[in-house]
N, C-alpha and C. Protein backbone atom coordinates (compact mmCIF):
# COMPACT_ATOMS: atom_id res chain seq x y z
N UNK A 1 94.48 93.62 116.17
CA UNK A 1 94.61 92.77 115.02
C UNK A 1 94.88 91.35 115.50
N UNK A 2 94.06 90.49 114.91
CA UNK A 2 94.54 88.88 115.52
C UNK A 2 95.66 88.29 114.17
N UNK A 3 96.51 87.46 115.24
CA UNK A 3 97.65 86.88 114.15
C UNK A 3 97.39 85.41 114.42
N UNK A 4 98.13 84.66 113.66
CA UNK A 4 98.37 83.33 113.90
C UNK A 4 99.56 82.98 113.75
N UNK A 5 100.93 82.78 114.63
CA UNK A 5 102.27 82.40 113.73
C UNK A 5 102.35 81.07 113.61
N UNK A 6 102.63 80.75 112.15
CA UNK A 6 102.89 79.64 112.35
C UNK A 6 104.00 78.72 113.38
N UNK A 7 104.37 78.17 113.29
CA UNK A 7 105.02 76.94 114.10
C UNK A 7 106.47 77.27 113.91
N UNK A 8 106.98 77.54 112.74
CA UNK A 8 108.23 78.00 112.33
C UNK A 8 108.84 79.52 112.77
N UNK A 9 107.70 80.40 113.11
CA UNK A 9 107.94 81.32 113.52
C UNK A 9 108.99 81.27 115.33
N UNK A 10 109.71 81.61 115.24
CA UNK A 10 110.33 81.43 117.00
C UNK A 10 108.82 82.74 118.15
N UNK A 11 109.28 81.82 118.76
CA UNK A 11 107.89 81.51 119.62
C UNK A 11 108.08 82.98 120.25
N UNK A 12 109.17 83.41 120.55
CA UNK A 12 108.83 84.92 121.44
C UNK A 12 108.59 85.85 120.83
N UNK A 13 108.25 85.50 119.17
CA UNK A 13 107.45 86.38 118.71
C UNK A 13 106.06 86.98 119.44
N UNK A 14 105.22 85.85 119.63
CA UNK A 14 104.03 85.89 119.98
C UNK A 14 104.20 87.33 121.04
N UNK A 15 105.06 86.76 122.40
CA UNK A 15 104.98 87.34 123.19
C UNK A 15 105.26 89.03 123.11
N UNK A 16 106.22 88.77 122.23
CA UNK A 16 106.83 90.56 121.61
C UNK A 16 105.13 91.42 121.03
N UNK A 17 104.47 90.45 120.35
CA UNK A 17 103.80 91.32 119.86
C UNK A 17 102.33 91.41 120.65
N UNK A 18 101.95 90.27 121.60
CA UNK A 18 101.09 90.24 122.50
C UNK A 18 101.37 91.74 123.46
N UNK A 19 102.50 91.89 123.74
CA UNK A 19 103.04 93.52 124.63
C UNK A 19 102.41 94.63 124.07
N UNK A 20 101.92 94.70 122.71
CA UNK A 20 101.62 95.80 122.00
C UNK A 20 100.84 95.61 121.62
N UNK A 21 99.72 94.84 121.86
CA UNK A 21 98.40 94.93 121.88
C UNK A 21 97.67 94.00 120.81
N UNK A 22 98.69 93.10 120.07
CA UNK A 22 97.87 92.11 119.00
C UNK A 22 97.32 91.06 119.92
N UNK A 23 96.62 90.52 119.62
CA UNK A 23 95.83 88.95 119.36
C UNK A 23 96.52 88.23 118.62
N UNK A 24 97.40 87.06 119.80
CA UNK A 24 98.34 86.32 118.61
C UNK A 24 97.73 84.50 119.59
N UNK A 25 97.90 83.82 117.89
CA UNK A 25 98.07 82.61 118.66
C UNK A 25 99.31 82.00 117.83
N UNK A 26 99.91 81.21 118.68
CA UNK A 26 101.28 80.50 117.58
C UNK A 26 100.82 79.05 117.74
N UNK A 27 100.85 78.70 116.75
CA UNK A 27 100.62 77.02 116.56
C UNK A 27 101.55 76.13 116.78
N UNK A 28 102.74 76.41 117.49
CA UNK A 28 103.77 75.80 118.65
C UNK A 28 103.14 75.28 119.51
N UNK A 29 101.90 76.08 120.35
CA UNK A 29 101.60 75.55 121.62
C UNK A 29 100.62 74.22 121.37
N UNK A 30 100.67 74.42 120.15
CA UNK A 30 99.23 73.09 119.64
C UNK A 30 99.49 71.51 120.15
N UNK A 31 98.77 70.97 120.27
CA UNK A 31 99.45 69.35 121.14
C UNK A 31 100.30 69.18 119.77
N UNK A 32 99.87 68.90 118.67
CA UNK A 32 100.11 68.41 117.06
C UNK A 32 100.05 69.54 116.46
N UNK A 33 101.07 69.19 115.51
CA UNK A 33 100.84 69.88 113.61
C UNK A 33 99.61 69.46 112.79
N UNK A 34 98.51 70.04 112.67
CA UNK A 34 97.73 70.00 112.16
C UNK A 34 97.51 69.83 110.45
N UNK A 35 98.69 70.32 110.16
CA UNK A 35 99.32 70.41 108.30
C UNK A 35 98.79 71.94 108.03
N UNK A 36 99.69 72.24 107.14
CA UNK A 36 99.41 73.76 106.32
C UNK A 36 97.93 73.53 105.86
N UNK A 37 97.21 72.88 105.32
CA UNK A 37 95.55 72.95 105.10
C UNK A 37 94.88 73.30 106.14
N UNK A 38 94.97 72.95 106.99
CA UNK A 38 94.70 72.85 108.44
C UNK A 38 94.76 74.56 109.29
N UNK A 39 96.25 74.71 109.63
CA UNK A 39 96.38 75.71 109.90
C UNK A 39 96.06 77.02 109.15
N UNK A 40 96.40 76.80 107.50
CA UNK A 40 95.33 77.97 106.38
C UNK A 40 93.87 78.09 106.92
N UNK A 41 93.14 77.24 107.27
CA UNK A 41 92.03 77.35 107.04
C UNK A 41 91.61 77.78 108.36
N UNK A 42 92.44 77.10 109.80
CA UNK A 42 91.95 77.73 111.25
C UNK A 42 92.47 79.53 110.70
N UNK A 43 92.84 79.75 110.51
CA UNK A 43 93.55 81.40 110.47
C UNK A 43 91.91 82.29 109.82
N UNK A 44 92.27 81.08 108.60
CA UNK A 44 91.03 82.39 107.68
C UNK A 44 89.27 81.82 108.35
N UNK A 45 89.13 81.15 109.57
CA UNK A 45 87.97 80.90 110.09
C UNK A 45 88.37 81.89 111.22
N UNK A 46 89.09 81.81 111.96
CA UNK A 46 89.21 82.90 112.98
C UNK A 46 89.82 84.47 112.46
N UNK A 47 89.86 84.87 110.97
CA UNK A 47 90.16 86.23 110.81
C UNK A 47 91.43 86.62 111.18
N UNK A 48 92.85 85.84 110.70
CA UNK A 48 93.85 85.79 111.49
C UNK A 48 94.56 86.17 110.43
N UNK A 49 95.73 87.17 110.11
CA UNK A 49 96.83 86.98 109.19
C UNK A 49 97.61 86.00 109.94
N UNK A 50 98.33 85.16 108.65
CA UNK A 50 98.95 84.20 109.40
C UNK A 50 100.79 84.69 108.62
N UNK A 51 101.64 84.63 109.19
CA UNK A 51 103.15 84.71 109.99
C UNK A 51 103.57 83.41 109.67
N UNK A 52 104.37 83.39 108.74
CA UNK A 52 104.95 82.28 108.48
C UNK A 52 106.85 82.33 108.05
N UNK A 53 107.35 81.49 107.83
CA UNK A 53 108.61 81.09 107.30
C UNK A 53 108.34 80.57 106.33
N UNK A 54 107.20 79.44 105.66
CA UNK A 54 107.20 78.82 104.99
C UNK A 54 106.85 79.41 103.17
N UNK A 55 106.81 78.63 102.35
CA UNK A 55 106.06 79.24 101.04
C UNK A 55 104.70 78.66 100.32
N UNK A 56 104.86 77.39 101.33
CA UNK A 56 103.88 76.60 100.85
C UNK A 56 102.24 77.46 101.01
N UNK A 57 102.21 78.21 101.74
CA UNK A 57 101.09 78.57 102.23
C UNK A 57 100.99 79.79 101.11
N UNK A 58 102.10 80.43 100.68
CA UNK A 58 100.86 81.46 99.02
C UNK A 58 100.97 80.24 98.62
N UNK A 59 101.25 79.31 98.12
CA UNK A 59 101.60 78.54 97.02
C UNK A 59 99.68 77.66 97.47
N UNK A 60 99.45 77.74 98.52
CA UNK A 60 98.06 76.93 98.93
C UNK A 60 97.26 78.22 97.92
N UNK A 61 97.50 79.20 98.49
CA UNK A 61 96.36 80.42 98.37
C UNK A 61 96.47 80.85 97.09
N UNK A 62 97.74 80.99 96.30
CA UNK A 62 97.62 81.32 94.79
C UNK A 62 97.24 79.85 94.10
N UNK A 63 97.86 79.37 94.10
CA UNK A 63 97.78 78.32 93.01
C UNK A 63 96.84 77.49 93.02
N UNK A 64 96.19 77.09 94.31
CA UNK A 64 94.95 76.22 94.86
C UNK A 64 93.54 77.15 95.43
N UNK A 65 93.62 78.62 95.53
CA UNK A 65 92.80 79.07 95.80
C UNK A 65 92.13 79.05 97.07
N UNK A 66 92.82 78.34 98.21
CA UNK A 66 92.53 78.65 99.34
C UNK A 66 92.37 79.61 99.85
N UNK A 67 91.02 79.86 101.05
CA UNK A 67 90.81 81.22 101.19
C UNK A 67 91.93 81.55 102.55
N UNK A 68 92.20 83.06 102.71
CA UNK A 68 93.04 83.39 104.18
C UNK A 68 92.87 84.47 103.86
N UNK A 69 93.25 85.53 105.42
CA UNK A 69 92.64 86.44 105.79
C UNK A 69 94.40 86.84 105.69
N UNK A 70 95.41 87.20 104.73
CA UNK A 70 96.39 87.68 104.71
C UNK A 70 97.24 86.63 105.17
N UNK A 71 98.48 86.47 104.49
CA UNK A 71 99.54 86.00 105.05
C UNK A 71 100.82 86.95 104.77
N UNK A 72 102.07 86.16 105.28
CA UNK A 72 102.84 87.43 105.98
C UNK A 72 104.06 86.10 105.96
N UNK A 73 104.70 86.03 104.93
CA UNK A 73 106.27 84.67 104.76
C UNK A 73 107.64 86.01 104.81
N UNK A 74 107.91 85.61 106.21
CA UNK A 74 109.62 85.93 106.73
C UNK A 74 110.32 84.91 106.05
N UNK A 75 111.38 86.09 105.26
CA UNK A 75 112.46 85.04 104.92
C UNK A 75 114.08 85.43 104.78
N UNK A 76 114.16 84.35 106.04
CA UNK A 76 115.75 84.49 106.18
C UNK A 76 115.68 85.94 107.26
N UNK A 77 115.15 85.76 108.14
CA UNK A 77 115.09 87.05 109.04
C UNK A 77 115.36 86.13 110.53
N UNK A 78 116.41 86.64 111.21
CA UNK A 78 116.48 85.76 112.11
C UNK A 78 115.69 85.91 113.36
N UNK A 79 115.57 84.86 114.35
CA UNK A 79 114.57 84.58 115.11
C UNK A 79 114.37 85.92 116.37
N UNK A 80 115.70 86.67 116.48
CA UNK A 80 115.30 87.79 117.04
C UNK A 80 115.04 88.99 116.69
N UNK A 81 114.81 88.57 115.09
CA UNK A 81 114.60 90.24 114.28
C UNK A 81 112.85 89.96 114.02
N UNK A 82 112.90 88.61 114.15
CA UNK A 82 111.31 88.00 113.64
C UNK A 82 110.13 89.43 114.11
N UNK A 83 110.03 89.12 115.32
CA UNK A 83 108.85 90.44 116.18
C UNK A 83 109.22 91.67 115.46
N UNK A 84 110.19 92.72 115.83
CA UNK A 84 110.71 93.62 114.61
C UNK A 84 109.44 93.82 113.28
N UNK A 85 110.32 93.11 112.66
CA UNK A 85 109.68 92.59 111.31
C UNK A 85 108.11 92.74 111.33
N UNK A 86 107.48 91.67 112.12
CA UNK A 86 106.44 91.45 111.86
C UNK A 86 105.36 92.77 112.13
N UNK A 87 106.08 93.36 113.85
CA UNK A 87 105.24 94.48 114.15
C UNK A 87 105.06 95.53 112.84
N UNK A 88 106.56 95.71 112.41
CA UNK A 88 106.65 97.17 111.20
C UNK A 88 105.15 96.71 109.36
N UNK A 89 106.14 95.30 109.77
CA UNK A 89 104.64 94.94 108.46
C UNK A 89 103.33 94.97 108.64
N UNK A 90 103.02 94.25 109.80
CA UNK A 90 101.59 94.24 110.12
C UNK A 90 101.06 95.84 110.37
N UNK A 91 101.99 96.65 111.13
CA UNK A 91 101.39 98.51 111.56
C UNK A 91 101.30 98.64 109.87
N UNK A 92 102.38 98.66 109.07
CA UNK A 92 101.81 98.90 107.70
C UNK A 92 101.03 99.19 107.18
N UNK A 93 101.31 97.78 106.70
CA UNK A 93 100.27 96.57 105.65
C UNK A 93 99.09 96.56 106.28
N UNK A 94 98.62 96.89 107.16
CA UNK A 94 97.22 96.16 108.06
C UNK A 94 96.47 96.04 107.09
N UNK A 95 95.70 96.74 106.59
CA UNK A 95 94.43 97.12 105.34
C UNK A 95 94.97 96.01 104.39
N UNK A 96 95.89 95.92 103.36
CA UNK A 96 96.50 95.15 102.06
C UNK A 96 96.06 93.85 102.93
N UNK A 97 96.93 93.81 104.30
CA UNK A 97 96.91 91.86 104.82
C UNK A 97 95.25 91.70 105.28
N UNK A 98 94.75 92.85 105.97
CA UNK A 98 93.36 92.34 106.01
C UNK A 98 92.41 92.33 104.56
N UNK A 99 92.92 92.59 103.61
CA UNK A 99 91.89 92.56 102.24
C UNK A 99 92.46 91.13 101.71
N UNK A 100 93.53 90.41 102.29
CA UNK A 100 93.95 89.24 101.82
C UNK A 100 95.13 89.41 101.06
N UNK A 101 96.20 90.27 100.83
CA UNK A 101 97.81 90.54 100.23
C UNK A 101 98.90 89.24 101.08
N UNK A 102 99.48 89.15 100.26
CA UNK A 102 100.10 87.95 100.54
C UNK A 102 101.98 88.61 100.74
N UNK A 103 102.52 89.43 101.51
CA UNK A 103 103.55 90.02 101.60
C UNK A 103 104.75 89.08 101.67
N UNK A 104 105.74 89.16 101.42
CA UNK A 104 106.81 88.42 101.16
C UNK A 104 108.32 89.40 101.78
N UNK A 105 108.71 89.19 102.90
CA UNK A 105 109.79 90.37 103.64
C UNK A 105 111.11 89.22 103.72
N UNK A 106 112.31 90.64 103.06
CA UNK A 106 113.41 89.58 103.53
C UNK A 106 114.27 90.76 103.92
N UNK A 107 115.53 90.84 104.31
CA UNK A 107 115.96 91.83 104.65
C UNK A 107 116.62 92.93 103.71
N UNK A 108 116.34 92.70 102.39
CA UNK A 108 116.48 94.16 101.33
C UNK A 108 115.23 94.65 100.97
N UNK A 109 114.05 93.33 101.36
CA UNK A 109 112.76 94.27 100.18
C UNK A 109 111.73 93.20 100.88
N UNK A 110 110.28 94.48 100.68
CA UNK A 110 109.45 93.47 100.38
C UNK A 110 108.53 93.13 99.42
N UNK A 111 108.17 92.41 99.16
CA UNK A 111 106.90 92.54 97.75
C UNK A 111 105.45 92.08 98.52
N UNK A 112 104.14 92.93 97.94
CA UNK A 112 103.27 92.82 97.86
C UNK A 112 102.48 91.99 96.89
N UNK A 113 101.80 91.04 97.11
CA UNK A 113 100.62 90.04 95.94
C UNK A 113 98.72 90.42 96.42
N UNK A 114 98.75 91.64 96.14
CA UNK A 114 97.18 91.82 96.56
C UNK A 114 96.43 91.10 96.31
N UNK A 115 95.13 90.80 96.65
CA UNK A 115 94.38 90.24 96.63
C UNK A 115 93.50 90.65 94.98
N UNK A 116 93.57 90.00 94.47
CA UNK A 116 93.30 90.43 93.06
C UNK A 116 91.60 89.74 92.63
């Protein structure tokens, strides 16, 4: 599965989940911040769920209709539970985040926004 974390994500995510066999790129290593338009749109051109902290990015994809190949907003999960997290959602969710579900994980619950 290829990921993209965003920038906010702590970076040894990547590496946690690169060990177990994903395709990750984190947009840390980027020279520049490209902006959330930017990074939405590299993800859903390269087939990437994208790993975020932020909200702006459903808020791109519901409300503005931007296309993405799944996203995946941690919240309030700290930077060494991040990998954790992400591996258990992504083994999941795979199918929901690759049809485009927009998951939302915090540490009591998560909610699903399928792709409707």
């Amino acid at each position: 599965m290829k990921v993209l974390l965003d920038t906010c994500v702590w970076g040894g995510v990547k590496d946690d989940l690169e060990s177990i066999g994903y395709n990750v790129i984190w947009s840390g290593d980027w020279e520049k911040d490209p902006g959330d338009i930017e990074i939405l749109a590299y993800a859903y051109k390269e087939k990437r769920i994208l790993v975020t902290l932020d909200k702006d990015f459903g808020e791109l994809a519901v409300l503005h209709s931007y296309p993405h190949c799944g996203i995946l907003r941690l919240v309030d999960i700290s930077a060494k539970q991040q990998a954790i997290y992400c591996q258990k959602i992504l083994e999941r969710y795979e199918k929901d985040l690759l049809d485009g579900a927009i998951i939302t994980a915090d540490n009591k619950k998560i909610r699903i926004r399928l792709n409707s």
